[in-house]
N, C-alpha and C. Protein backbone atom coordinates (compact mmCIF):
# COMPACT_ATOMS: atom_id res chain seq x y z
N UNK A 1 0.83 -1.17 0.00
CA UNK A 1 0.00 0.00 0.00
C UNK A 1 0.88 1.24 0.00
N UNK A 2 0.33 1.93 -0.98
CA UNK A 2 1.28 3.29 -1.16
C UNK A 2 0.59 4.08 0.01
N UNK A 3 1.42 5.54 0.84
CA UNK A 3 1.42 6.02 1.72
C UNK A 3 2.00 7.99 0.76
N UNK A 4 1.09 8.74 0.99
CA UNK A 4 1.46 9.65 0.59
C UNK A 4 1.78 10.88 1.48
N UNK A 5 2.73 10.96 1.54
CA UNK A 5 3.10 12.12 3.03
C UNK A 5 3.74 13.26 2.38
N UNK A 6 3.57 14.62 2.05
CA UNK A 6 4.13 15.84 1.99
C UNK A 6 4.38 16.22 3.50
N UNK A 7 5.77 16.89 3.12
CA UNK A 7 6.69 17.41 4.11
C UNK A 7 7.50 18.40 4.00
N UNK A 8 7.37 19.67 4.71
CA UNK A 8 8.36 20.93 4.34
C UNK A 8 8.86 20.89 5.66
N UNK A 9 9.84 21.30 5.59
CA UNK A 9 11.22 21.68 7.09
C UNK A 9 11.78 22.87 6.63
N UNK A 10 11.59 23.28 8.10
CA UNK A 10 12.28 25.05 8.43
C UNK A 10 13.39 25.19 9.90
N UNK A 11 14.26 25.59 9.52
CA UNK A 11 15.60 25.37 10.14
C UNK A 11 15.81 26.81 10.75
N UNK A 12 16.09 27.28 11.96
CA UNK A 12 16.61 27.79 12.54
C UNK A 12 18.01 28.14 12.87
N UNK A 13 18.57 29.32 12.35
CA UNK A 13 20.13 29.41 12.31
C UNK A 13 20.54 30.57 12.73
N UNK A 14 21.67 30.55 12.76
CA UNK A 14 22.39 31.93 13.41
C UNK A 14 22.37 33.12 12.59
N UNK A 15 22.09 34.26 13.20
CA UNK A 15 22.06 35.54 12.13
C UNK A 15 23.36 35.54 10.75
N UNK A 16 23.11 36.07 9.89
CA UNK A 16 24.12 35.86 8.64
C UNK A 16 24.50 34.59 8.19
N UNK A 17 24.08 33.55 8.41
CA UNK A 17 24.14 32.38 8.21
C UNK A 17 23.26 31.63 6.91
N UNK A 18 23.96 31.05 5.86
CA UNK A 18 22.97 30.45 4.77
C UNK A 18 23.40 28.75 5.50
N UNK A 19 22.14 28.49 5.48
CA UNK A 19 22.28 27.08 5.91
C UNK A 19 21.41 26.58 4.28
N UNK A 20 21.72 25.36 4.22
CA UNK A 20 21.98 24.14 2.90
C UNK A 20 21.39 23.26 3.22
N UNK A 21 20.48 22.44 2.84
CA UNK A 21 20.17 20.79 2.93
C UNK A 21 21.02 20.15 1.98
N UNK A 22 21.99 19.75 2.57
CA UNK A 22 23.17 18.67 1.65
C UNK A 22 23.11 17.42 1.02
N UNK A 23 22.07 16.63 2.25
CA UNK A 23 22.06 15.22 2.00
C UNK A 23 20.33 14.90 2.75
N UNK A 24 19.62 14.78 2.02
CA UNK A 24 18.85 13.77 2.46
C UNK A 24 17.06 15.23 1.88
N UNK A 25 16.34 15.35 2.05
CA UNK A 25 15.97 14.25 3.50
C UNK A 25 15.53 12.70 3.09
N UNK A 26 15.81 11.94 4.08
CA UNK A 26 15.56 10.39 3.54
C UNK A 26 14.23 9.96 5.07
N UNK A 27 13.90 9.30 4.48
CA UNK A 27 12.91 8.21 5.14
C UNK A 27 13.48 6.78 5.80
N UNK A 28 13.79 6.75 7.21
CA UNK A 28 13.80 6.04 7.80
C UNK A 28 12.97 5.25 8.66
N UNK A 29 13.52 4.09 9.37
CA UNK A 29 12.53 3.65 10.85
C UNK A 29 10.74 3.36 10.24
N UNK A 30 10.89 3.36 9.71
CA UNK A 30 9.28 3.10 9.17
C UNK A 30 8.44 2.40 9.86
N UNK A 31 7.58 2.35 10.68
CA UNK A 31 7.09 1.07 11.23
C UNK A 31 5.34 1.38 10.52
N UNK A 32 4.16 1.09 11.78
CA UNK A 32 2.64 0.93 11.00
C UNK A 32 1.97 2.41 11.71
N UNK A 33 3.10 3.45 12.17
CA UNK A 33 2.07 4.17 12.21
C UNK A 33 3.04 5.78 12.55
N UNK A 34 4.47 5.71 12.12
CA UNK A 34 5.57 6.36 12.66
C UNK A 34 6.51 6.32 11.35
N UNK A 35 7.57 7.32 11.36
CA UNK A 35 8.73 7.44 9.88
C UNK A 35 9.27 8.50 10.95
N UNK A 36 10.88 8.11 10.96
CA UNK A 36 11.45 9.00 11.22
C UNK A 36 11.97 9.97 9.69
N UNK A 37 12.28 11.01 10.06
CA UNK A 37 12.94 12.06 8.86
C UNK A 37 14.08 12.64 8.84
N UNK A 38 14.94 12.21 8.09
CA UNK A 38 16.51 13.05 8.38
C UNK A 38 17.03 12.93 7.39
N UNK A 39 18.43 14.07 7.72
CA UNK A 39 18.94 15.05 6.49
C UNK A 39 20.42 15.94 7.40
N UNK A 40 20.72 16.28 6.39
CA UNK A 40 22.33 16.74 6.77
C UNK A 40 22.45 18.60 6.15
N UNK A 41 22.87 19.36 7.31
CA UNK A 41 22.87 20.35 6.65
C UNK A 41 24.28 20.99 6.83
N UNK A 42 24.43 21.91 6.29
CA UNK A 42 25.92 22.64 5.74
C UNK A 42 26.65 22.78 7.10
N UNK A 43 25.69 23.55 8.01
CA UNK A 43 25.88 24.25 9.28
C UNK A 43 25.18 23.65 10.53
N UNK A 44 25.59 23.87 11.48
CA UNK A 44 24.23 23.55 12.49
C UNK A 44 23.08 23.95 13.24
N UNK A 45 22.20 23.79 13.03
CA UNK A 45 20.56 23.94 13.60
C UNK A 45 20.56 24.02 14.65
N UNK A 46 19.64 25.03 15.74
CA UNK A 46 19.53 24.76 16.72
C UNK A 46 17.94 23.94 16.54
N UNK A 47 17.10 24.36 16.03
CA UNK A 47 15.84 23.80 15.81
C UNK A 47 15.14 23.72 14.80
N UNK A 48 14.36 22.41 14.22
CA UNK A 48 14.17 21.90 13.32
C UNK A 48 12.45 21.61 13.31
N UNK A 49 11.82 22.41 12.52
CA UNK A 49 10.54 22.11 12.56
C UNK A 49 9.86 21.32 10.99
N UNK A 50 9.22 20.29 11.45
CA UNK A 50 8.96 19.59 10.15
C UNK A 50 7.38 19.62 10.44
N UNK A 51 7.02 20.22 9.11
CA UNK A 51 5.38 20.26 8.63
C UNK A 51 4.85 19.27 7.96
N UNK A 52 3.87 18.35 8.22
CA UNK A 52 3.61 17.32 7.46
C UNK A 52 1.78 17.09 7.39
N UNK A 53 1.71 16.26 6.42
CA UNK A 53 0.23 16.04 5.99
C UNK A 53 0.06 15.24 4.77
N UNK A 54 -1.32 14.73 4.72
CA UNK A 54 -1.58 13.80 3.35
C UNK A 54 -2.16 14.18 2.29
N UNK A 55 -1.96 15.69 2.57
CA UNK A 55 -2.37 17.00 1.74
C UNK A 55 -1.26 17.97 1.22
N UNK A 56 -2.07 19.07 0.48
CA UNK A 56 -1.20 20.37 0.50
C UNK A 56 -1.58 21.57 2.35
N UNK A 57 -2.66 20.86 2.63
CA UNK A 57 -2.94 21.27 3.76
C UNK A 57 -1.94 21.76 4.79
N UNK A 58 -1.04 20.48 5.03
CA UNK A 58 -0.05 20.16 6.22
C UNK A 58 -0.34 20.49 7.54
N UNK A 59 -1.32 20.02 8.15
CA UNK A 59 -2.08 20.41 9.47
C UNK A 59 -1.12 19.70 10.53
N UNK A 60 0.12 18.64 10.49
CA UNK A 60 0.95 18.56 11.38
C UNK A 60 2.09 19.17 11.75
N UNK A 61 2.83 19.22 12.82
CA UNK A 61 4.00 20.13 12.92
C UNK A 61 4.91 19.05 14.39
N UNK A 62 6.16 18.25 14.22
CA UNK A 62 6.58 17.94 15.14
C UNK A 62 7.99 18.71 15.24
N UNK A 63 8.14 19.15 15.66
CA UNK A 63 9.61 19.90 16.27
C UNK A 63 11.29 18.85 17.62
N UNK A 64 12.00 19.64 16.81
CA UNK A 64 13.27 18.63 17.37
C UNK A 64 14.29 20.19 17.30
N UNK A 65 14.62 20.13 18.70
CA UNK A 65 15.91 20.69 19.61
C UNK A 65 17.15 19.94 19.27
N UNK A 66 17.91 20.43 18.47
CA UNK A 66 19.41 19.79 18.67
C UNK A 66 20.29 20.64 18.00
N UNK A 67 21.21 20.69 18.12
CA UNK A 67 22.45 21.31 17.67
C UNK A 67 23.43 20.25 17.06
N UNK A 68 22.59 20.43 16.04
CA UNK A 68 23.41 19.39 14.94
C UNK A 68 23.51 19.65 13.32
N UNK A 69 24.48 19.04 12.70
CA UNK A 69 24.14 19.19 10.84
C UNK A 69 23.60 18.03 10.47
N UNK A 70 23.58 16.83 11.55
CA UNK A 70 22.44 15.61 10.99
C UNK A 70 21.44 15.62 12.10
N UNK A 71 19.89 15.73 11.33
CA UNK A 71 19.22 16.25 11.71
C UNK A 71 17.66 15.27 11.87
N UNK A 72 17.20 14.68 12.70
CA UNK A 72 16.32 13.41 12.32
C UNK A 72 14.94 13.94 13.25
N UNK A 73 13.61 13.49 12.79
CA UNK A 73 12.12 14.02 13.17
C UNK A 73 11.85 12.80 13.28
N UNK A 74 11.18 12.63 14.43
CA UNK A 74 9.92 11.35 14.11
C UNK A 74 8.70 11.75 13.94
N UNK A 75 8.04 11.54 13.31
CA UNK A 75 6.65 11.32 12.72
C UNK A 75 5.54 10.46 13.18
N UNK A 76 5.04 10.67 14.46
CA UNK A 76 4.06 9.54 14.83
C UNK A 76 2.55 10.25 14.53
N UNK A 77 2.02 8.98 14.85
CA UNK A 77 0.48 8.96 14.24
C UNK A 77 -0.23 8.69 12.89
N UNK A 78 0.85 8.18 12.08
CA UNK A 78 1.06 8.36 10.95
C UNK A 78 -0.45 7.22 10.24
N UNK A 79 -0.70 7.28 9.50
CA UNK A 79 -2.12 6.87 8.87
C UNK A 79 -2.27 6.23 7.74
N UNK A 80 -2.95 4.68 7.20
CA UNK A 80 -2.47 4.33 5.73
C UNK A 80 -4.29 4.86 5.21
């Protein structure tokens, strides 16, 4: 069964700073109701907000704290 998930991410960075998505984002961890999301960026993030939905809608929003350039979301609640 196909699963259709749109997803935009907005990154938080230091003033004067161009931050990059380098590598990913890829789809991990998959299980029957959860996907984690991660990706590698130039610089490092303090916070990482990922918008998601089975629409153009995107009525979800899970957020991740880290100070990192690899950068991973989990996605629960997820729906076939």
């Amino acid at each position: 069964m196909k699963i259709m998930l749109l997803i935009v991410i907005t990154l938080s960075i230091p003033v004067h700073a161009t931050v990059e998505i380098i590598a990913g984002p890829y789809v991990q961890n998959v299980g029957n109701d959860c996907a984690t999301i991660m990706w590698k960026t130039n610089i490092k993030t303090e916070k990482n907000v990922v918008y998601w939905g089975n629409s153009y809608k995107l009525i979800n929003k899970t957020v991740a704290y880290e100070n990192t350039e690899w950068h991973e979301v989990k996605l629960d609640g997820l729906k076939h």
